[in-house]
Each structure stands twice: as C-alpha cells, then as structure tokens.
Protein backbone atom coordinates (compact mmCIF):
# COMPACT_ATOMS: atom_id res chain seq x y z
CA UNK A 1 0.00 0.00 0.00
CA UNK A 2 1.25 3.42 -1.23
CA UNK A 3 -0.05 6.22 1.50
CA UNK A 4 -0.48 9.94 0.26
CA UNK A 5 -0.95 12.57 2.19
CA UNK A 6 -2.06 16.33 1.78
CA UNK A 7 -0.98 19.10 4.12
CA UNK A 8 -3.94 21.22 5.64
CA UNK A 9 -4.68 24.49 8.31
CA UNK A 10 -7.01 23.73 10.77
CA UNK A 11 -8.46 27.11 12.09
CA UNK A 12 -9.53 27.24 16.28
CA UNK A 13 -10.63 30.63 17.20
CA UNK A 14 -7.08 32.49 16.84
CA UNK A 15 -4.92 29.31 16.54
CA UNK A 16 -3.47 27.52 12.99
CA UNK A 17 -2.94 23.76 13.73
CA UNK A 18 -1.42 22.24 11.04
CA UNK A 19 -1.40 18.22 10.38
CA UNK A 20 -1.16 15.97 7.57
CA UNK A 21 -3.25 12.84 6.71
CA UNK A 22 -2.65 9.37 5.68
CA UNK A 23 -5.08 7.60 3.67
CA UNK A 24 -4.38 4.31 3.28
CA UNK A 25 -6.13 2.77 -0.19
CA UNK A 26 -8.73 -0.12 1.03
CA UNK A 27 -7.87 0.58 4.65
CA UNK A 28 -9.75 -2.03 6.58
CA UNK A 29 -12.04 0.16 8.79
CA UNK A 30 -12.71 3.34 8.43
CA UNK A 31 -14.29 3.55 11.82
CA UNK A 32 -11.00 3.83 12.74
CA UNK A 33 -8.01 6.78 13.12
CA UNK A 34 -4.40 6.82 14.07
CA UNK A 35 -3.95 10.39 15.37
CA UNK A 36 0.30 10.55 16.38
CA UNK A 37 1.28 12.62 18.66
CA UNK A 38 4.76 14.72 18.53
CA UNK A 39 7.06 14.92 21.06
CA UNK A 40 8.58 17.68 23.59
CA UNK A 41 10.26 19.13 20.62
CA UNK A 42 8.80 17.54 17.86
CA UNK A 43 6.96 18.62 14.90
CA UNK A 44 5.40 16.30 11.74
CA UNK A 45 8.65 15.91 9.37
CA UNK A 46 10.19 14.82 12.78
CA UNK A 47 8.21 11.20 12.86
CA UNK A 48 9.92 10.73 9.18
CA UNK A 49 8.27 7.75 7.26
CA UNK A 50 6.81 6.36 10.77
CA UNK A 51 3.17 7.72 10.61
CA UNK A 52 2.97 5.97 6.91
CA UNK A 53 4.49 2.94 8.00
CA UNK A 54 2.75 1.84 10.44
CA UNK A 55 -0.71 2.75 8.85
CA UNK A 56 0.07 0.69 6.26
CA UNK A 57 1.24 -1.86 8.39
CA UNK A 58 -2.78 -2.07 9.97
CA UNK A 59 -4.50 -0.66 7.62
CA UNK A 60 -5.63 2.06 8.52
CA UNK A 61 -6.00 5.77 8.06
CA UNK A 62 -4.39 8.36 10.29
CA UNK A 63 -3.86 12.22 11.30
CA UNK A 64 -0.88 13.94 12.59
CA UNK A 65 -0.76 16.98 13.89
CA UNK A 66 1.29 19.82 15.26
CA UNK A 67 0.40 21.50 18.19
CA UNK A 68 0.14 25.36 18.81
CA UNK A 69 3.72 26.57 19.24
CA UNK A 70 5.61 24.01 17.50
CA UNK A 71 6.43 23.24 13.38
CA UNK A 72 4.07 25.35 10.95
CA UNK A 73 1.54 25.68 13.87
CA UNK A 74 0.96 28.99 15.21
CA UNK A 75 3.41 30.54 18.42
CA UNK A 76 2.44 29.69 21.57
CA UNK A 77 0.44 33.25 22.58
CA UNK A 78 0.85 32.85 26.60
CA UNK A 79 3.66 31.99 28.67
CA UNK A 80 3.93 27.56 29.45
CA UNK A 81 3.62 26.92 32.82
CA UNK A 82 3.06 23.17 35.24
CA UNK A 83 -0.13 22.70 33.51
CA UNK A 84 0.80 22.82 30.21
CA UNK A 85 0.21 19.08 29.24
CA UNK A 86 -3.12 19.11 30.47
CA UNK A 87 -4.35 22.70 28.39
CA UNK A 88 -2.75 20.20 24.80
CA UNK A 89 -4.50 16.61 26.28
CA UNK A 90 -7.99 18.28 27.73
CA UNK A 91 -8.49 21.27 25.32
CA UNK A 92 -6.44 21.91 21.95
CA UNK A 93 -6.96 17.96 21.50
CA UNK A 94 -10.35 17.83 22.12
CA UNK A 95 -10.69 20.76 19.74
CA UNK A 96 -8.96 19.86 17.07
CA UNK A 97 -10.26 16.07 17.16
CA UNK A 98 -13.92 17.32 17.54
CA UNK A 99 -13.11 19.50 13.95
CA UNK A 100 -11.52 17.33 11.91
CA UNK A 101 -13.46 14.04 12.73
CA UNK A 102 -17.36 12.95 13.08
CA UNK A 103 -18.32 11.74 16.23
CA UNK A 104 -18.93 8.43 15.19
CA UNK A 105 -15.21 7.69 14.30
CA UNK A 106 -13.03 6.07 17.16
CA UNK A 107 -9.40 6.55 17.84
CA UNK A 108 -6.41 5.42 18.42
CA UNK A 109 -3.41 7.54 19.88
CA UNK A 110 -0.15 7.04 19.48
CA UNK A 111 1.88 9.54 21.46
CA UNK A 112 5.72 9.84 21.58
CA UNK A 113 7.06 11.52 25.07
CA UNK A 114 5.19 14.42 25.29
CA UNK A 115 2.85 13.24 23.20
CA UNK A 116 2.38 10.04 25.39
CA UNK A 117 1.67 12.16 28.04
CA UNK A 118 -1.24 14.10 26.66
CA UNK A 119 -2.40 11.12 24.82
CA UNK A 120 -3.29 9.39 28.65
CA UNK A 121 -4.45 12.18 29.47
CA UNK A 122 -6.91 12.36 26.93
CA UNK A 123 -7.98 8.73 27.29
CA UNK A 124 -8.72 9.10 30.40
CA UNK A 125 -10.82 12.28 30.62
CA UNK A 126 -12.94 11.16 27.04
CA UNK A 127 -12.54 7.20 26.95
CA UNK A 128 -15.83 6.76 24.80
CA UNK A 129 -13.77 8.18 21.98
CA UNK A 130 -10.59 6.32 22.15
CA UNK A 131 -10.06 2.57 20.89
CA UNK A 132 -6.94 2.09 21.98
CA UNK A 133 -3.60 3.80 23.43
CA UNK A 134 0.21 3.27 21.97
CA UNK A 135 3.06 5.39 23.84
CA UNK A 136 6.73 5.76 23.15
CA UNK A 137 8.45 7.27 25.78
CA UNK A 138 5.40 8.79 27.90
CA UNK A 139 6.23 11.03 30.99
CA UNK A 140 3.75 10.60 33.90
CA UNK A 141 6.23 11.81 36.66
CA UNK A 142 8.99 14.20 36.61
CA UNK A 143 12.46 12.06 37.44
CA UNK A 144 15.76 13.15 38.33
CA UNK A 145 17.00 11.37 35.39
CA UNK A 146 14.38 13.58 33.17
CA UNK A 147 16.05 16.66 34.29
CA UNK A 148 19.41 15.20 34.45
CA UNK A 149 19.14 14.56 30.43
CA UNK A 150 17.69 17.52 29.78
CA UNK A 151 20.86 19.47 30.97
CA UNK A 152 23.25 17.90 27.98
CA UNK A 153 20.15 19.38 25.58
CA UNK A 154 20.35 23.03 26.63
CA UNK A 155 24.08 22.90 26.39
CA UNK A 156 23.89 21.76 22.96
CA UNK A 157 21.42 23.78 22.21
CA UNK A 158 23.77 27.25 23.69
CA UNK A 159 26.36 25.87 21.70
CA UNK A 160 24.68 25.12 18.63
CA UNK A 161 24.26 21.73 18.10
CA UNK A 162 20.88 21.42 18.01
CA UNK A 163 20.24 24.38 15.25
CA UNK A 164 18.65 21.85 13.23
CA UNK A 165 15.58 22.10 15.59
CA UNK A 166 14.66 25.45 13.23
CA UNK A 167 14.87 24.07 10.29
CA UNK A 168 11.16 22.87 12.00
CA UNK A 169 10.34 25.11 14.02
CA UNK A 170 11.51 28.31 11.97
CA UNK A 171 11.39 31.42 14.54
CA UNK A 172 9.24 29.58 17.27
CA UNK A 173 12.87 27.44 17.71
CA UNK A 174 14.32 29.25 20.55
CA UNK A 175 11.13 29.93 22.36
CA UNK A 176 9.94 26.41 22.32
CA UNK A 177 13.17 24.73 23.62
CA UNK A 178 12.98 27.33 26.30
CA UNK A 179 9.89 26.72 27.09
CA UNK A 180 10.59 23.05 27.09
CA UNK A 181 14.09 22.98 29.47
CA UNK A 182 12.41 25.97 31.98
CA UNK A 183 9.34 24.00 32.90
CA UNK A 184 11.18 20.84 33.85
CA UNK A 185 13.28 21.85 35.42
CA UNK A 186 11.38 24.56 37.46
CA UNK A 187 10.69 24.08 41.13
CA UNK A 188 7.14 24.20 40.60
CA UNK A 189 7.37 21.02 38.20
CA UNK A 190 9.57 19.14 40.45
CA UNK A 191 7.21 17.07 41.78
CA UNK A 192 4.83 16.73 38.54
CA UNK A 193 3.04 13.74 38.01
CA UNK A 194 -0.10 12.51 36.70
CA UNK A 195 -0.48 9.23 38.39
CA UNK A 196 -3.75 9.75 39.86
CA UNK A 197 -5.31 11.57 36.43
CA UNK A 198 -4.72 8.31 34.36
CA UNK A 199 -6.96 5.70 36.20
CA UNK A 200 -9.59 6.60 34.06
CA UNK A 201 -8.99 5.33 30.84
CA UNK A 202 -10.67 1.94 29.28
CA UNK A 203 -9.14 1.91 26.34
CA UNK A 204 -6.38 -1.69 25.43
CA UNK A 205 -2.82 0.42 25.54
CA UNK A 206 1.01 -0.61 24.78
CA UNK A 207 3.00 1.12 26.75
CA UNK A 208 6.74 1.31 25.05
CA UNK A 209 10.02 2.72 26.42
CA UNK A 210 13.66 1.84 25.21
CA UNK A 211 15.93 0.68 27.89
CA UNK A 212 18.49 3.60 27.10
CA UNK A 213 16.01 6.45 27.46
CA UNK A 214 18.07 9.29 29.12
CA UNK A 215 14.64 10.87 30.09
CA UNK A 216 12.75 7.99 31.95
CA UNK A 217 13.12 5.03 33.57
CA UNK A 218 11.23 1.83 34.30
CA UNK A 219 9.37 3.77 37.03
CA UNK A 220 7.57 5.33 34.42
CA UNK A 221 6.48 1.72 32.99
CA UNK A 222 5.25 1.04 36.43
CA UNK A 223 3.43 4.08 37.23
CA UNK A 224 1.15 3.55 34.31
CA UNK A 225 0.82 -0.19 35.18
CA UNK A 226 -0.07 0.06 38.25
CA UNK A 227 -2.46 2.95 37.67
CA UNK A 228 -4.06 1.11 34.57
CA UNK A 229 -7.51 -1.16 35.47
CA UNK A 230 -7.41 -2.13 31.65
CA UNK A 231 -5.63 -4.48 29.33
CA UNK A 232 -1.73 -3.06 29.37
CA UNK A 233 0.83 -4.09 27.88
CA UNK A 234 4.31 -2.73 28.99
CA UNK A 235 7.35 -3.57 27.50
CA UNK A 236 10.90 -2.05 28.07
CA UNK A 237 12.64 -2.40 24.87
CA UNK A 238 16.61 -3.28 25.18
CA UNK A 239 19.02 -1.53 22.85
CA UNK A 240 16.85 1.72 22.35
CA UNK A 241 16.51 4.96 23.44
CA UNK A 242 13.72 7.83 23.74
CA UNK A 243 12.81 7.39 19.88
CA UNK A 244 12.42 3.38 19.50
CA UNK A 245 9.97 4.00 16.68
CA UNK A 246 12.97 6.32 15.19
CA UNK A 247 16.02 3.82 16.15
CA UNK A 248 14.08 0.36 15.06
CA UNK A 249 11.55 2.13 12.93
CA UNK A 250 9.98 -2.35 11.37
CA UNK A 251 10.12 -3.26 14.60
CA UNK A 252 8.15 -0.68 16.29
CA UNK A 253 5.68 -0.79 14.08
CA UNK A 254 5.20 -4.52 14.31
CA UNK A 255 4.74 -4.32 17.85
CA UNK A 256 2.14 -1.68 17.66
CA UNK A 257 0.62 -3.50 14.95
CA UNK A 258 0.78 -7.00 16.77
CA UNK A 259 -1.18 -5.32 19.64
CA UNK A 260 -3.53 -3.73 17.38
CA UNK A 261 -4.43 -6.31 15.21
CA UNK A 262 -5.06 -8.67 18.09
CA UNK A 263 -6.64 -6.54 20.98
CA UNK A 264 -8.49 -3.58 19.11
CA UNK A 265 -9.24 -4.85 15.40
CA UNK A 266 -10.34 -8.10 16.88
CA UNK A 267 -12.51 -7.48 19.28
C-alpha cells in the first residue's frame, strides 16, 4: 500500500494547527483513526516515514498533527507553565479532534514523550472516543534522570548543536526549547506527576520505552501499570533509546501493529 498525504490548516478561534493525513487505499475500517502525537520538541517531518508505516502496516488511516507553538503551527500566545500538558490533552486535543473528525469515528493515539503524556491524558478524561492507546516514551512523573538529560540538551542547544531544531520550528525554535528545558526543570514542576489523572482510561494500551532512554526510567512503565484497570501491555525495549519507533523504525511498528491487530481490530 502506497499512503499519500495532503498538508492542511485547521483554524480554532485564533490558533493555525497544522497536520497531515494518511489515507491508506482499502484501509480495513474506516471507523477507525491513528492520530500521532509529537514529542517535547517535535513537529510532523520529525516522525519521518513512521506515521505511513505503520498505517500501512494495519490498515488504517491516520492524522498527525502539530500542536500550537511548534512546526508550521501557530506561536504559543501565553507563557507555558506546570499545567501545560493538560491545556494540549484536555483542550487543543479535544478541539482539534472534535473538527476534523465525526463523532462516530473512534481513535487510536499514538503519542511519543510528550505526546504520550497528553495522549493518557486524553484517554482518560474522554474514553468513549478512544479505541486504543500506543506510547513511546510517555512522561507521567517528573524524574531526576528527566532533568538530568535535559541538561546535555540546553548545552547543545547554547552551543549550537541542536540548530537543526529550526529548520522545524523556523522562529518559534528558541522559544519552544525554552519553554521546554524551563518547565522541567522549574521548582514548581519538580514534583509533577499525573499518576492519579490516568486511572480513568478503558481503552487496550502498549505502553513502550527503550531501555536507554536518558529521560525515563522503568518507574515510568510502572506508574502507568499500576495505575491502569485495563488491558496493558508494557514492554521495556533493550538496545533503544527515547525514539524506539525512530532507532528500530519495522520493529516498532510490528509491535504496535501485533497489539492492534489482536486486541483492538479483533474485538
């Protein structure tokens, strides 16, 4: 299967989202939507060929957007603060799904890091909606390791090494990453977690994390176990890092599409 995609603006009120959408020819339900979520400092040409991949690889269609502040989205227009993953997961989400999809379609998240984050979070608070949950990387406490790898990153990013961030982000760049390294590791996000927040969702979910993720560790797998009161599957992936689906881009995919196949298109 050959996906194509076309590259649209979705207007909110005084916000430009902008996503891209994979059709897949003779998907096998269209009752169904992958909508991928972007990491910390991600954007849509940052997933590369993953998004297509792995709709192929099930069959079905999917959506990815960028959210306000980051890639060809507009600028963030108000200053991030502790609560910032719950204004993406409870209202630009919301939003954005509500406008670009009828009610009666379902979906299934897949959420890289940041992403992962606001895609529990979004489970949880509308589970009628969602079919299913895939993270990479998800957050749902703030770790000394998560700061302590986020310290190489803004010294890179002073001395130049991560320019490359603007060939994305364009002017937004510098703002963003700031925005990014301040809130965690501010003293008002030191102790950020969303344990409790999660124990609503219903949804089947795959909860991935490569074993040399310099931003989490397996207390992030367990969190979300223990908090889940669904079918979970955790698995801590040896040999990767914070982008498995980026480092062992088949692989990744045949996971996700192992679990989807058997516990969402089956049932």
């Amino acid at each position: 299967m050959n996906p194509f995609f076309y590259m649209p603006i979705l207007q909110l009120g005084n916000v430009q989202l902008h996503f891209e959408s994979i059709t897949v020819p003779s998907s096998e339900r269209d009752d169904l939507v992958l909508i991928f979520l972007h990491e910390a400092l991600g954007s849509i040409p940052q997933w590369r060929n993953f998004p297509p991949t792995l709709c192929s690889s099930v069959g079905l269609s999917g959506i990815v957007y960028e959210r306000q502040g980051y890639g060809q989205s507009s600028p963030l227009s108000q200053v991030r603060n502790e609560k910032y993953l719950h204004d993406y997961a409870l209202c630009e989400l919301p939003a954005f799904i509500e406008e670009i999809l009828p009610p009666e379609k379902r979906i299934i998240l897949v959420g890289h890091s940041d992403g992962g984050t606001i895609a529990l979070l979004y489970a949880s608070a509308f589970p009628k909606r969602v079919a299913g949950i895939i993270t990479l990387a998800a957050h749902v406490i703030n770790e000394p390791e998560t700061i302590a790898g986020i310290r190489p990153a803004v010294q890179a990013y002073a001395e130049g090494k991560l320019d490359k961030l603007k060939s994305y982000h364009g002017e937004k760049t510098d703002t963003l990453f700031k925005s990014w390294s301040d809130t965690w590791q501010s003293k008002t996000f030191q102790n950020w977690t969303i344990e409790n927040e999660i124990q609503g969702i219903q949804a089947p979910s795959l909860i991935l994390q490569g074993q040399r993720d310099q931003y989490g560790t397996q207390k992030q797998l367990d969190i979300i176990g223990s908090s889940m009161k669904v079918l979970c599957f955790i698995e801590m992936i040896p040999g990767l890092g914070h982008h498995p689906h980026l480092e062992d881009t088949i692989g990744t995919a045949a996971r996700i599409t192992s679990f989807i196949n058997e516990h969402i298109l089956l049932k």
